[in-house]
Protein backbone atom coordinates (compact mmCIF):
# COMPACT_ATOMS: atom_id res chain seq x y z
CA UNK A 1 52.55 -16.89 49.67
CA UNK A 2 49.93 -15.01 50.96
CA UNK A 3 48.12 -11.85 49.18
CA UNK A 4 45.39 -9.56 51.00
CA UNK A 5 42.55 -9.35 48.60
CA UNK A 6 41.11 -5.71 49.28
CA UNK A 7 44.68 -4.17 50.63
CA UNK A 8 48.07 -4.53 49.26
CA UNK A 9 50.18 -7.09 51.60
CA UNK A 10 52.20 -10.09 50.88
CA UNK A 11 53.24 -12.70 53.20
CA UNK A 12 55.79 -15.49 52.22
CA UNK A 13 54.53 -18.80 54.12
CA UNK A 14 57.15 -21.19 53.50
CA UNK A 15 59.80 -22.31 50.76
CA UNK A 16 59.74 -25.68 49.99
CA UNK A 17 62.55 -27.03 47.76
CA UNK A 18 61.26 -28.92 43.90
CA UNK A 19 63.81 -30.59 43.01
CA UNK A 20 63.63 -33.39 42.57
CA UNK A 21 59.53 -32.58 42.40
CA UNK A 22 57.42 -33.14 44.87
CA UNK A 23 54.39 -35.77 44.45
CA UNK A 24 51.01 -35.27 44.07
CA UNK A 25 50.33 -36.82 47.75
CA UNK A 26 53.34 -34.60 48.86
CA UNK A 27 52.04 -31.29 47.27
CA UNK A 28 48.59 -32.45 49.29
CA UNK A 29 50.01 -32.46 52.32
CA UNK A 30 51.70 -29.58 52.06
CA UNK A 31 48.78 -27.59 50.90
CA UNK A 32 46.29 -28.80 53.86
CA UNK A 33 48.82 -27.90 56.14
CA UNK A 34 49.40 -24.23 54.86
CA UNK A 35 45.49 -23.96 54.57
CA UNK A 36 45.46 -25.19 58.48
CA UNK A 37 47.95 -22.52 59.12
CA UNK A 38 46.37 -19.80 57.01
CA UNK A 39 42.98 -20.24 59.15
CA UNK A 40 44.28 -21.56 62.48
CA UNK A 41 45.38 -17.39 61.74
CA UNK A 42 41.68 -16.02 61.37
CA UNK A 43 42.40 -15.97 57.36
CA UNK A 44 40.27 -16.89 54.44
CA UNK A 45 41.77 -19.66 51.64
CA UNK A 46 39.77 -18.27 48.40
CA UNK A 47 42.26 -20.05 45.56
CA UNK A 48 45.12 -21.81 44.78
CA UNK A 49 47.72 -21.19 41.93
CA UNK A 50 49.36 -23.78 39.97
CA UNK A 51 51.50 -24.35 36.68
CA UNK A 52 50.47 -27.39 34.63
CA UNK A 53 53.19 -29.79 36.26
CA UNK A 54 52.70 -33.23 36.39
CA UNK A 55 52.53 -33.08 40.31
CA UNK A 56 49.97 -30.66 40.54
CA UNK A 57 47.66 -32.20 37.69
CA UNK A 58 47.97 -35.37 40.09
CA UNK A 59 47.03 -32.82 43.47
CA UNK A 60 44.19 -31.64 41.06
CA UNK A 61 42.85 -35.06 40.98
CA UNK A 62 43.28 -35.99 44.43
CA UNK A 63 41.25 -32.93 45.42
CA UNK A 64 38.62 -33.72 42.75
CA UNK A 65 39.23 -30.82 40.90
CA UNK A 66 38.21 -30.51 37.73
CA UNK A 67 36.59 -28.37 34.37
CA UNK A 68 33.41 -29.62 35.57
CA UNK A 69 34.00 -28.82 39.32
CA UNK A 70 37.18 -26.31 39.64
CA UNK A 71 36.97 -26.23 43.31
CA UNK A 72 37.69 -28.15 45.92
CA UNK A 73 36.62 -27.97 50.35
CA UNK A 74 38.92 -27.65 53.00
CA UNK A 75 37.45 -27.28 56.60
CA UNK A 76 34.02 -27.08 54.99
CA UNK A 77 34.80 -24.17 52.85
CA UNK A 78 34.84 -23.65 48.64
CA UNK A 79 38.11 -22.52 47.39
């Protein structure tokens, strides 16, 4: 989903069924090819929200994302 930081808007951008849950490598996919959407769409990526599944700690370390470094680049940009 998709939130307007400065103005109230939502924007669903897909449903993608969990069960059973999807991998790490799966979840990484998935979220580089939202991002491409989101600024294919002249939008801004700024964060990503996660629960503490196993799937997403293992997308956290594929994107290098850590306590030390709690970002990671897409297309050349921080979010």
């Amino acid at each position: 989903m998709t939130t307007g930081l400065f103005s109230s808007w939502k924007q669903p951008l897909g449903f993608f069924v969990s069960k059973p849950a999807k991998s790490g490598d799966r979840l990484k996919v998935l979220l580089e090819e939202c991002s491409l959407l989101i600024t294919n769409n002249v939008l801004c990526v700024k964060s990503v929200v996660c629960f503490q599944g196993t799937s997403n700690h293992k997308l956290l370390k594929l994107l290098n994302v850590n306590v030390d470094q709690p970002f990671f680049f897409h297309d050349e940009r921080k979010v």
